[in-house]
Protein backbone atom coordinates (compact mmCIF):
# COMPACT_ATOMS: atom_id res chain seq x y z
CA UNK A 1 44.29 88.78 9.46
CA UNK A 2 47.80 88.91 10.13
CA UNK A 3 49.53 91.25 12.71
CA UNK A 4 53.17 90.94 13.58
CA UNK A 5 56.03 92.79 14.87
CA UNK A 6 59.08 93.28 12.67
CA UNK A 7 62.15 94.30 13.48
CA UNK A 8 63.65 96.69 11.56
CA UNK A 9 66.23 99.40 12.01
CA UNK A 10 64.85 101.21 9.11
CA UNK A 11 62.98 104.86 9.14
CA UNK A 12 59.89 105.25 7.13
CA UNK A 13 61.75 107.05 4.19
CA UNK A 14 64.98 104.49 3.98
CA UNK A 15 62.44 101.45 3.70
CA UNK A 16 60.28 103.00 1.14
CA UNK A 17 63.14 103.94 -1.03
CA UNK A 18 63.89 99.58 -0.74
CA UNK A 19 59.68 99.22 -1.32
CA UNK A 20 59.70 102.12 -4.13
CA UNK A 21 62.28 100.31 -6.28
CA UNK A 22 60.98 97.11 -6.49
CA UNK A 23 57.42 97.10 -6.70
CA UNK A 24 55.47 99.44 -10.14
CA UNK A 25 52.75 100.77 -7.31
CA UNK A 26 53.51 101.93 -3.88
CA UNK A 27 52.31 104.38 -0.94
CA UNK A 28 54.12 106.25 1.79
CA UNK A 29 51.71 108.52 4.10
CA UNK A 30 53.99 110.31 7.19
CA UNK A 31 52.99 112.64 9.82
CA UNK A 32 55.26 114.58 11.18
CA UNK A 33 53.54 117.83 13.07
CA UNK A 34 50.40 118.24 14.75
CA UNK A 35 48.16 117.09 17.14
CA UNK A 36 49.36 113.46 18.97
CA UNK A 37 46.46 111.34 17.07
CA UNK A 38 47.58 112.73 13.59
CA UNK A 39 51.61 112.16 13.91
CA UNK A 40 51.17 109.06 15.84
CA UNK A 41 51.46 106.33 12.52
CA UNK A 42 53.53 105.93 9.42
CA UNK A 43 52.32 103.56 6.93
CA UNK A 44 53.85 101.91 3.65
CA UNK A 45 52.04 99.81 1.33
CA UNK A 46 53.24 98.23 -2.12
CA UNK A 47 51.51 96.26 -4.79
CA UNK A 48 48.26 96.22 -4.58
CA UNK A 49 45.37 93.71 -5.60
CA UNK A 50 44.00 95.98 -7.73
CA UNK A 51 43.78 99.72 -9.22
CA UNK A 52 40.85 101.98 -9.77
CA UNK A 53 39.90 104.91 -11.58
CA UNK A 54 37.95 107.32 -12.99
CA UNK A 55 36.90 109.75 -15.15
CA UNK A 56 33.94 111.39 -15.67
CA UNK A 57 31.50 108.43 -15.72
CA UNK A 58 33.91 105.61 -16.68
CA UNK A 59 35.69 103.59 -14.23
CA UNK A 60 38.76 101.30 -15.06
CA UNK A 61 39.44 98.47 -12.87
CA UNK A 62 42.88 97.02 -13.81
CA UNK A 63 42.81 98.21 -17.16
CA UNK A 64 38.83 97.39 -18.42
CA UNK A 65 36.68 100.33 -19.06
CA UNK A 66 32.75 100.56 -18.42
CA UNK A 67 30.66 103.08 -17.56
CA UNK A 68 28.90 104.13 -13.70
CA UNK A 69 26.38 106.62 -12.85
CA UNK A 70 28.28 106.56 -9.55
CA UNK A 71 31.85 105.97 -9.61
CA UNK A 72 32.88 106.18 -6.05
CA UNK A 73 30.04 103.59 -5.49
CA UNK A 74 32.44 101.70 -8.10
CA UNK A 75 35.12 101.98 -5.82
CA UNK A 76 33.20 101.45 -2.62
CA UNK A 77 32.23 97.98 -3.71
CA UNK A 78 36.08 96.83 -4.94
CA UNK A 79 36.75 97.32 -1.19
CA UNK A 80 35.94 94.24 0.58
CA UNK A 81 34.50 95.22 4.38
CA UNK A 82 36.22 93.37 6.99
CA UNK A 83 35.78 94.05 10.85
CA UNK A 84 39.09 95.37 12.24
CA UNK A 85 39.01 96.99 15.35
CA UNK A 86 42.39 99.20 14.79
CA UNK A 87 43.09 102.89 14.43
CA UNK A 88 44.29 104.22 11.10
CA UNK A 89 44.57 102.75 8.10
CA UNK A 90 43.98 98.88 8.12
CA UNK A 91 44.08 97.95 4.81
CA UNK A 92 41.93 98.97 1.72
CA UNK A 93 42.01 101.74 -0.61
CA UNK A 94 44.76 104.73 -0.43
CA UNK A 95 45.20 106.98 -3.47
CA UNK A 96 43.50 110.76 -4.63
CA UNK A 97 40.72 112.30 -5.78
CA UNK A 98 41.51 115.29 -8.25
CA UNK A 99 39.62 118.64 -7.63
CA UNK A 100 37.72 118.14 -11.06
CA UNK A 101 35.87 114.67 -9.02
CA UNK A 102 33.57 117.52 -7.93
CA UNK A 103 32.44 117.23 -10.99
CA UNK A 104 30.51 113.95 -10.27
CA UNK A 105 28.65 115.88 -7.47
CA UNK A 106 27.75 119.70 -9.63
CA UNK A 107 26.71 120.42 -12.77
CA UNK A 108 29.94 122.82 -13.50
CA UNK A 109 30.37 124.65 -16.99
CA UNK A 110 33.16 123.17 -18.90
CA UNK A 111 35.64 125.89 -19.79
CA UNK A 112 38.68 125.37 -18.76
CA UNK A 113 41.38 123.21 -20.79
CA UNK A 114 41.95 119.17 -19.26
CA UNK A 115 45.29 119.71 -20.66
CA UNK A 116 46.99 117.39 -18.29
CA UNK A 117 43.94 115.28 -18.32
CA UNK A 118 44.30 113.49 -14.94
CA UNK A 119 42.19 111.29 -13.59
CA UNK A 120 38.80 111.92 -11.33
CA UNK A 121 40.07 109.90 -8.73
CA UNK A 122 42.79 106.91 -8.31
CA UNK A 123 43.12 104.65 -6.01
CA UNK A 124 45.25 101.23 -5.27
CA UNK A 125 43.19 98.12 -3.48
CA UNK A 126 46.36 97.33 -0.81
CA UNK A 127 45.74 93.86 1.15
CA UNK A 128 49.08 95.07 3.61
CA UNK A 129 51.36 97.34 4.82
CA UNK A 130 54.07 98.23 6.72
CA UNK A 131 53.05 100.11 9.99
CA UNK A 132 55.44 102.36 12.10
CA UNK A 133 53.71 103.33 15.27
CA UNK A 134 55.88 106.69 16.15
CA UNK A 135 54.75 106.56 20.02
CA UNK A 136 55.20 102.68 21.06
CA UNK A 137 58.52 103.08 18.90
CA UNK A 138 57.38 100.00 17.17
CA UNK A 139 56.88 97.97 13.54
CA UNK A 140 53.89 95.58 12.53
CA UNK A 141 53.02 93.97 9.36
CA UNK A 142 49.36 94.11 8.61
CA UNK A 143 48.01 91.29 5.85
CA UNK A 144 44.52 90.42 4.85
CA UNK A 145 46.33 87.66 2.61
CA UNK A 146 49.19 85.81 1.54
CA UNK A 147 52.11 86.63 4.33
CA UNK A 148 54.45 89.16 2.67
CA UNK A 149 56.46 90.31 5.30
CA UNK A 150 59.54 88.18 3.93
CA UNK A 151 59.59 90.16 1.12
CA UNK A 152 59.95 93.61 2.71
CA UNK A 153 62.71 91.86 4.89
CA UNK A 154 64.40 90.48 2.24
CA UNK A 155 64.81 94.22 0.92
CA UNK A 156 66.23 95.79 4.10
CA UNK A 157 69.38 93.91 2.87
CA UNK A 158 69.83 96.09 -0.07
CA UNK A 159 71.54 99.63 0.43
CA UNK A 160 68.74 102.63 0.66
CA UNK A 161 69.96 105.14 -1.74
CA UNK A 162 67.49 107.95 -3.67
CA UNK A 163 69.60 108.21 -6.82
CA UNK A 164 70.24 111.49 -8.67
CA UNK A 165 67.44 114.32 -9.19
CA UNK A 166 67.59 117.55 -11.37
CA UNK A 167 64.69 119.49 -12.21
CA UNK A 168 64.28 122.23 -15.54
CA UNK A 169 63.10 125.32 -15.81
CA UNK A 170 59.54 126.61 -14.31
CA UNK A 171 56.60 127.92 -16.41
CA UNK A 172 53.57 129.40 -15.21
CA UNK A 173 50.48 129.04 -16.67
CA UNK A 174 49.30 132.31 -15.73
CA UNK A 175 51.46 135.36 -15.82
CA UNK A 176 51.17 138.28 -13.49
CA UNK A 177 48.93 140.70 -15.26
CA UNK A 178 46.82 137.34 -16.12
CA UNK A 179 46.30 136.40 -12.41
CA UNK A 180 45.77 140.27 -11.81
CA UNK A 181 43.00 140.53 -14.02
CA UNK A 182 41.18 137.34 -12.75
CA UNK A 183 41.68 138.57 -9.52
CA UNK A 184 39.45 141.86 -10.52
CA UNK A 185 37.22 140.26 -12.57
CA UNK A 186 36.48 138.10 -9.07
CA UNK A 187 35.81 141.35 -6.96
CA UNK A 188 33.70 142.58 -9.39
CA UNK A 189 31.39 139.26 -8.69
CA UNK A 190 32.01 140.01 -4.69
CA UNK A 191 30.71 143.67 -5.17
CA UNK A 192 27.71 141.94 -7.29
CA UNK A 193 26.68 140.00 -4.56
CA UNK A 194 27.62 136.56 -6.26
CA UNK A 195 29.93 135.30 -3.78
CA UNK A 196 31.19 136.32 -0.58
CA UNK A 197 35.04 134.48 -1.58
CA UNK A 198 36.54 132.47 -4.28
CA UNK A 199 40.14 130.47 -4.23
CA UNK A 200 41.92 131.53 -7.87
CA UNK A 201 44.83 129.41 -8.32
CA UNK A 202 47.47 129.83 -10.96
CA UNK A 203 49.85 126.66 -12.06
CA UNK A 204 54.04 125.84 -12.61
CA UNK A 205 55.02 123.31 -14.83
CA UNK A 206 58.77 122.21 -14.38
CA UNK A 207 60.35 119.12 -16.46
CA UNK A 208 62.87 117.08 -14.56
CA UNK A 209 64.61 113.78 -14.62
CA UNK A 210 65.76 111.41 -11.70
CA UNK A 211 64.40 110.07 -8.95
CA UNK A 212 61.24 112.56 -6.87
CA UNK A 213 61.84 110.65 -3.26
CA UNK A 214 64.87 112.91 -2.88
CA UNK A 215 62.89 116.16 -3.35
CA UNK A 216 60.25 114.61 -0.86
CA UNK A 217 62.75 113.94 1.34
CA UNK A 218 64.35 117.50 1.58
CA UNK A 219 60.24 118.41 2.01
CA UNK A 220 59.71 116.37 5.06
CA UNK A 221 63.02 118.26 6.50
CA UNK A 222 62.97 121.76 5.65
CA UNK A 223 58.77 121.81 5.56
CA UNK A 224 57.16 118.75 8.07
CA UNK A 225 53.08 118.91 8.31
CA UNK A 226 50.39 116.59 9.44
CA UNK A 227 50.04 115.06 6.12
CA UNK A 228 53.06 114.07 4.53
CA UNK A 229 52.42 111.43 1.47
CA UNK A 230 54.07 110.02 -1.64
CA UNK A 231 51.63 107.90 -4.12
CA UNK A 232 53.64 106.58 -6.66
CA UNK A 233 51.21 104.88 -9.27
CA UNK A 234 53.21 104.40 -12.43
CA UNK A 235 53.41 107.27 -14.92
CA UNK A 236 51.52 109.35 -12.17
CA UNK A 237 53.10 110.42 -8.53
CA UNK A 238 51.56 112.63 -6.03
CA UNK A 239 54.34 114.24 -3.77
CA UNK A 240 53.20 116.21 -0.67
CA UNK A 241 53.34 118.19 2.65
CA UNK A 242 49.76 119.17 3.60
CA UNK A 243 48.84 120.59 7.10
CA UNK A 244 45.19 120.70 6.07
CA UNK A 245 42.65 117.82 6.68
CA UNK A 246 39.37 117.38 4.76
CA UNK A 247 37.66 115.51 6.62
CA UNK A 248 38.32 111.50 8.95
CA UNK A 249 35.75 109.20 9.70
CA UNK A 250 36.14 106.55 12.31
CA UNK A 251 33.16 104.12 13.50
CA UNK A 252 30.77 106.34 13.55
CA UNK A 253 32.55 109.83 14.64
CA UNK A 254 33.12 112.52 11.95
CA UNK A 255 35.69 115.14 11.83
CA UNK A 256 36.97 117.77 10.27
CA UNK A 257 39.35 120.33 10.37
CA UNK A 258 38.66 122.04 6.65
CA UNK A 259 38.48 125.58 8.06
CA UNK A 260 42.38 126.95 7.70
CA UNK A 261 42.37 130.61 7.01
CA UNK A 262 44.65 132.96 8.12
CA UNK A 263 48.31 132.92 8.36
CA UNK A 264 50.79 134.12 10.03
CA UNK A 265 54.39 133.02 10.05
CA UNK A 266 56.35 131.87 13.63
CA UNK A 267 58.26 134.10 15.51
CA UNK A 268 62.13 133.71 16.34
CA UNK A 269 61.68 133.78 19.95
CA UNK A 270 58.72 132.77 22.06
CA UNK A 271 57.78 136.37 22.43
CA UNK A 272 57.80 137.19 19.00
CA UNK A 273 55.68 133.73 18.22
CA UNK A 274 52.79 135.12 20.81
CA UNK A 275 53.04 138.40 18.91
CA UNK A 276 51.86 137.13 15.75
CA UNK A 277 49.57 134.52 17.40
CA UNK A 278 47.63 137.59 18.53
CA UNK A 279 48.05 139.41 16.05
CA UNK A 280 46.17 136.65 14.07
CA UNK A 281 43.61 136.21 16.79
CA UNK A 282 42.48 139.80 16.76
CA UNK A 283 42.45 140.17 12.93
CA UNK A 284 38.82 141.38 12.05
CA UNK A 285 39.04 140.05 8.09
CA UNK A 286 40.97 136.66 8.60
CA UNK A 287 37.97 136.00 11.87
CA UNK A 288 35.18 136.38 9.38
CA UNK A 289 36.61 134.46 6.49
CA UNK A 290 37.34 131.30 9.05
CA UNK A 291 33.73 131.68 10.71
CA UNK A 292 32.56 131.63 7.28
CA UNK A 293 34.38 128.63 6.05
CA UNK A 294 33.31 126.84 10.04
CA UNK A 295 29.87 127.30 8.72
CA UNK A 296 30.75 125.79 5.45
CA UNK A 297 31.83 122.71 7.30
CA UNK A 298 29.15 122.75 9.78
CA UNK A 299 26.60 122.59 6.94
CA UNK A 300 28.80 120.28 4.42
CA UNK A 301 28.88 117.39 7.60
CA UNK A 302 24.65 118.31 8.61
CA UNK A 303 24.13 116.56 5.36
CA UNK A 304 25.56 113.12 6.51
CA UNK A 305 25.54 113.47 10.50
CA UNK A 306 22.59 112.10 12.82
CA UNK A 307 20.02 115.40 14.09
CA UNK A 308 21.62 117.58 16.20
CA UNK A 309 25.41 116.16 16.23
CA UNK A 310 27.49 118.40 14.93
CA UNK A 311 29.20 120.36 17.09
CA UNK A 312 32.57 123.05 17.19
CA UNK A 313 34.25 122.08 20.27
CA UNK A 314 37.15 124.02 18.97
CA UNK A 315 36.63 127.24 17.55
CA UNK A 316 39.43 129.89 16.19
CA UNK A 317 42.44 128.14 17.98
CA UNK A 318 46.42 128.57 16.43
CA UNK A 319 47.55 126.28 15.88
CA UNK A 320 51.34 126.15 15.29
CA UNK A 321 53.71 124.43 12.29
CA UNK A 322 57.20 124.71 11.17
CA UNK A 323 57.05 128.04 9.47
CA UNK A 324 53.68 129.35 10.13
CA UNK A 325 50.79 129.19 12.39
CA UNK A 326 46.96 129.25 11.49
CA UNK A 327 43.60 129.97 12.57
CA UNK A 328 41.66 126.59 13.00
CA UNK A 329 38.84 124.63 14.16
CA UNK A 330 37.48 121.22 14.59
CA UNK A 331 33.97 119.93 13.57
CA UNK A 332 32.91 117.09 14.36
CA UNK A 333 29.43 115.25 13.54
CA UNK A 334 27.88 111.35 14.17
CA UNK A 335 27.13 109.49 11.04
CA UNK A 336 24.02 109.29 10.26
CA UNK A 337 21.65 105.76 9.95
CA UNK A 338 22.03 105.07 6.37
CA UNK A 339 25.19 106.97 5.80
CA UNK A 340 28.85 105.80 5.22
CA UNK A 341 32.17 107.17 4.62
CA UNK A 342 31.88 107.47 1.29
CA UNK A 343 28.37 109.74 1.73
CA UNK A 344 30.74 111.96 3.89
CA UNK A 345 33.15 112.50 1.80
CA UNK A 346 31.09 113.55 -1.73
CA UNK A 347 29.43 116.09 1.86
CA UNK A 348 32.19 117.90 1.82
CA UNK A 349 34.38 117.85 -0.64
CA UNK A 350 35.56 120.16 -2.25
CA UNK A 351 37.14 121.66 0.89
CA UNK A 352 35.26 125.11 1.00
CA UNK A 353 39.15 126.68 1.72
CA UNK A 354 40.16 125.53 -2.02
CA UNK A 355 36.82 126.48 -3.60
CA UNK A 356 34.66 129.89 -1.70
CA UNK A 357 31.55 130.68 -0.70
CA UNK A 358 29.04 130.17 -1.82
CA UNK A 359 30.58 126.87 -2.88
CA UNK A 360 29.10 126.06 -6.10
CA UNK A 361 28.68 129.65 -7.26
CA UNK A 362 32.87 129.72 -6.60
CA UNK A 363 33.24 126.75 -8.35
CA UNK A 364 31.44 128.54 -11.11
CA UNK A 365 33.81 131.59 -11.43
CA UNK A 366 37.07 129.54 -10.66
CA UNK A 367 35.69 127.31 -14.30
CA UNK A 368 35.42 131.27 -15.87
CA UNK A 369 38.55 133.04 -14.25
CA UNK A 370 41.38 129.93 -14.45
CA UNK A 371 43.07 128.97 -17.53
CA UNK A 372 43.25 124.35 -17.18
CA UNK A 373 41.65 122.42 -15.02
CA UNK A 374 42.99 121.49 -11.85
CA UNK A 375 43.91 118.09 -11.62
CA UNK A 376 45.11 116.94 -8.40
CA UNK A 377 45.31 120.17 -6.89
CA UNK A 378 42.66 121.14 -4.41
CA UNK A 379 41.48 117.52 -4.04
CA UNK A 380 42.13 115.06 -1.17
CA UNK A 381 44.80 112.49 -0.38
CA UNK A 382 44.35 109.57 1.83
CA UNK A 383 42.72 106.15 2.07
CA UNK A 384 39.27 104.29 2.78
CA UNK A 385 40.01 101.47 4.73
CA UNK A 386 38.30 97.96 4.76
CA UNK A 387 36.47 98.28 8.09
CA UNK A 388 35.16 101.54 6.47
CA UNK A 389 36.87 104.48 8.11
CA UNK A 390 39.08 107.00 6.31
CA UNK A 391 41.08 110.02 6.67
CA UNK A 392 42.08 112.96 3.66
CA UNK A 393 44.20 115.66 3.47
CA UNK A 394 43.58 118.37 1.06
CA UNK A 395 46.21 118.47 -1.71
CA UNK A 396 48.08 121.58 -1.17
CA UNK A 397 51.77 121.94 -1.13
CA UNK A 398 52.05 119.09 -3.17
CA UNK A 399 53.70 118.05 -6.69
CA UNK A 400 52.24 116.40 -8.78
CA UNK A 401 54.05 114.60 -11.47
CA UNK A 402 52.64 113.05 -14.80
CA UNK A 403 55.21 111.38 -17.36
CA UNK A 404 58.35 113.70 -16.81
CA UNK A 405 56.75 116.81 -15.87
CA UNK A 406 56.07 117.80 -12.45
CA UNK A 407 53.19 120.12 -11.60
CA UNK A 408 53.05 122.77 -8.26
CA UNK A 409 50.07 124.68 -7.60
CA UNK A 410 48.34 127.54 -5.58
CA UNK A 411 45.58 129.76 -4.65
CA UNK A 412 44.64 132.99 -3.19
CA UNK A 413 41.37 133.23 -1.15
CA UNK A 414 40.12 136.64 -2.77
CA UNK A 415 37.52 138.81 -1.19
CA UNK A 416 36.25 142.38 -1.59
CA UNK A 417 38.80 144.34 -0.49
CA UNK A 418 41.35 142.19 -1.70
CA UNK A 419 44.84 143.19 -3.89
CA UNK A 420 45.41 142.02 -6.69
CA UNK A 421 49.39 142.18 -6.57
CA UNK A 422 49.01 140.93 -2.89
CA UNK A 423 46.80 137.89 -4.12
CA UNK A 424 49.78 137.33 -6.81
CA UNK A 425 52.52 137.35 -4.12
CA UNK A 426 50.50 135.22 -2.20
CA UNK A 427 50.40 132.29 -4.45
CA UNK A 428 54.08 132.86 -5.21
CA UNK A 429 54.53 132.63 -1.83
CA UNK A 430 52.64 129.66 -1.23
CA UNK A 431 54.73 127.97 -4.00
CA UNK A 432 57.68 128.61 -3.02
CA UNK A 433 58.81 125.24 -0.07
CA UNK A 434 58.04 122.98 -3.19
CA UNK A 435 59.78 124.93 -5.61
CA UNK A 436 62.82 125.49 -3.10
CA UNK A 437 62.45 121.30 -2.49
CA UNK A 438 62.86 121.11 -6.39
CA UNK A 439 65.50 123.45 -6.14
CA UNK A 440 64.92 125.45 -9.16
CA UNK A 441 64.43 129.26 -9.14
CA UNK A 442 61.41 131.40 -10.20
């Protein structure tokens, strides 16, 4: 392995516009807000050994198709496993895994339209990268292979410009009334007894031209969050600003912090902040919906964890972003004899805050109630690496782009007393940092 210290005057975002324009494949994962362990790293990787994907039951490996009754065991076995006793990501595998993967793990009716007809998952094999370590202020170059650090050097002697960006028009895939009559439809299932919550999620689709590191570069300003990524993978890019995390694995300890719910924005003064961060903590509805996705987790990570290990040591804390401030907790769990990263991950996913509860059942009603299938939205973002840990965020407040159209998504948790115009306003609102970022109005 090769570990070495480079010296660069660069920031994360001026060398991966340099890394961006030369190489067809690239990754940039930031974080910029959080807790210490999660902003800590920045890490930029760029043409990789290999790409993988998937869909349904056929996996492509650099461009040849056959067929897998497991395809993430596909992937797991195009990662070679190499002992590396390092935090974060050490080489290995960093792309997505589109909501519609679930469908690998259910038996889900088919009726909505694959109209954008992503992939199941995608994911470049990456042998280095460039690591920026935020808290020793420092730069490393990690290699499994041939020494390519003269290349990225070479690059810093080019001028780091983003180029020009416009965007088009926005339309919805979903109007109003549309989302307002899914939304009834769903309380009519809660009344039933059928579920307790589902996520409905309605879709923009705005054309635009130019380069989309400019529009992730006014995100990172204007909306910073624990997960901060660009995947650039040809015709496909995944843009985002997620404060959510599925789920990490590291040696053997699990966590998870898939249990956002409830929202309340930050005050102007420090008063007004603790105002609303009680005002959240003593909210009746938004208490049971987090308990109930807490128990989600607690059951998702029993399936993979050894007897007895999974634990809540933090339950219903705030925790505090850039705009807003949520109700959260952290479960944790120790792998299980047998298990791996990759058992843990088909455990939980999808996160039970993009789907409902019951899960399956949810997943069920969102197929009835929304009009195309997902795609990247509601999935995960982040990377298994070769000595076998990983980390995901859940892909919200993300673009994603296919071709020349980019695609921004969102959902409503709905429940039985829930409004339909409110649920509307909520995805609108939800929408609107990336659609501000894009600068287009809707």
């Amino acid at each position: 392995m090769i570990y070495k210290e480079l010296k660069l005057t660069l920031n994360p975002y001026q060398l991966y516009l340099l890394v961006n324009r030369q190489y067809r494949e690239t990754f940039l994962l930031e974080s910029l807000e959080g807790k210490e362990k999660l902003a800590r790293f920045s890490f930029i990787g760029f043409s990789p050994k290999k790409m993988i994907s998937a869909k349904g039951k056929v996996v492509q490996v650099d461009g040849e198709e056959f067929d897998s009754p497991q395809p993430i065991r596909t992937l797991a076995d195009n990662i070679p496993r190499i002992k590396i006793d390092k935090e974060g990501f050490t080489g290995g595998a960093v792309g997505y895994f589109a909501y519609d993967y679930v469908r690998n793990l259910e038996k889900l009716p088919e009726k909505t339209k694959d109209d954008i007809k992503f992939p199941d998952f995608e994911f470049g094999i990456f042998d280095d990268c460039i690591i920026y370590d935020q808290r020793n202020r420092t730069v490393h170059y990690l290699g499994h292979g041939e020494d390519r650090s003269t290349e990225i050097m070479a690059l810093t002697k080019e001028d780091a410009f983003s180029g020009p960006f416009e965007a088009g028009n926005p339309k919805s895939n979903m109007d109003e009334d549309e989302f307002e009559k899914a939304v009834g439809i769903a309380k009519e299932r809660i009344v039933d007894g059928d579920i307790f919550q589902v996520v409905l999620s309605r879709r923009y689709t705005v054309p635009y031209e130019g380069n989309l590191l400019r529009f992730y570069n006014y995100l990172k300003q204007t909306n910073p969050s624990p997960y901060m990524y660009c995947l650039n993978f040809g015709e496909r890019k995944i843009i985002g600003s997620s404060p959510e995390n599925l789920v990490r694995v590291e040696g053997k300890k699990i966590d998870s912090y898939a249990t956002l719910a409830g929202t309340m924005p930050r005050g102007k003064t420090a008063e007004e902040d603790r105002m609303f961060e009680q005002k959240l903590l003593n909210d009746e509805k938004e208490k049971a919906e987090h308990l109930m996705l807490v128990d989600l987790t607690r059951n998702d990570l029993g399936k993979v964890s050894s007897s007895g290990s999974v634990s809540v040591p933090e339950l219903m804390e705030v925790h505090k972003y850039h705009h807003v401030q949520h109700l959260s907790s952290h479960v944790c769990g120790e792998l299980a004899d047998g298990k791996d990263c990759f058992d843990v991950f088909d455990s939980i996913f999808p996160a039970g805050t993009l789907s409902g509860a019951p899960k399956v059942r949810a997943m069920e009603i969102i197929e009835e109630l929304e009009k195309n299938r997902r795609g990247a939205y509601g999935g995960a973002v982040g990377y298994f690496s070769f000595n076998r840990n990983c980390d995901f965020a859940i892909t919200i407040r993300t673009l994603i782009a296919q071709r020349q159209n980019a695609y921004v998504q969102a959902g409503a948790g709905i429940v039985y007393d829930s409004v339909p115009e409110k649920e509307y306003q909520e995805t609108e609102n939800k929408m609107r940092s990336i659609m501000q970022a894009l600068e287009v109005r809707f």
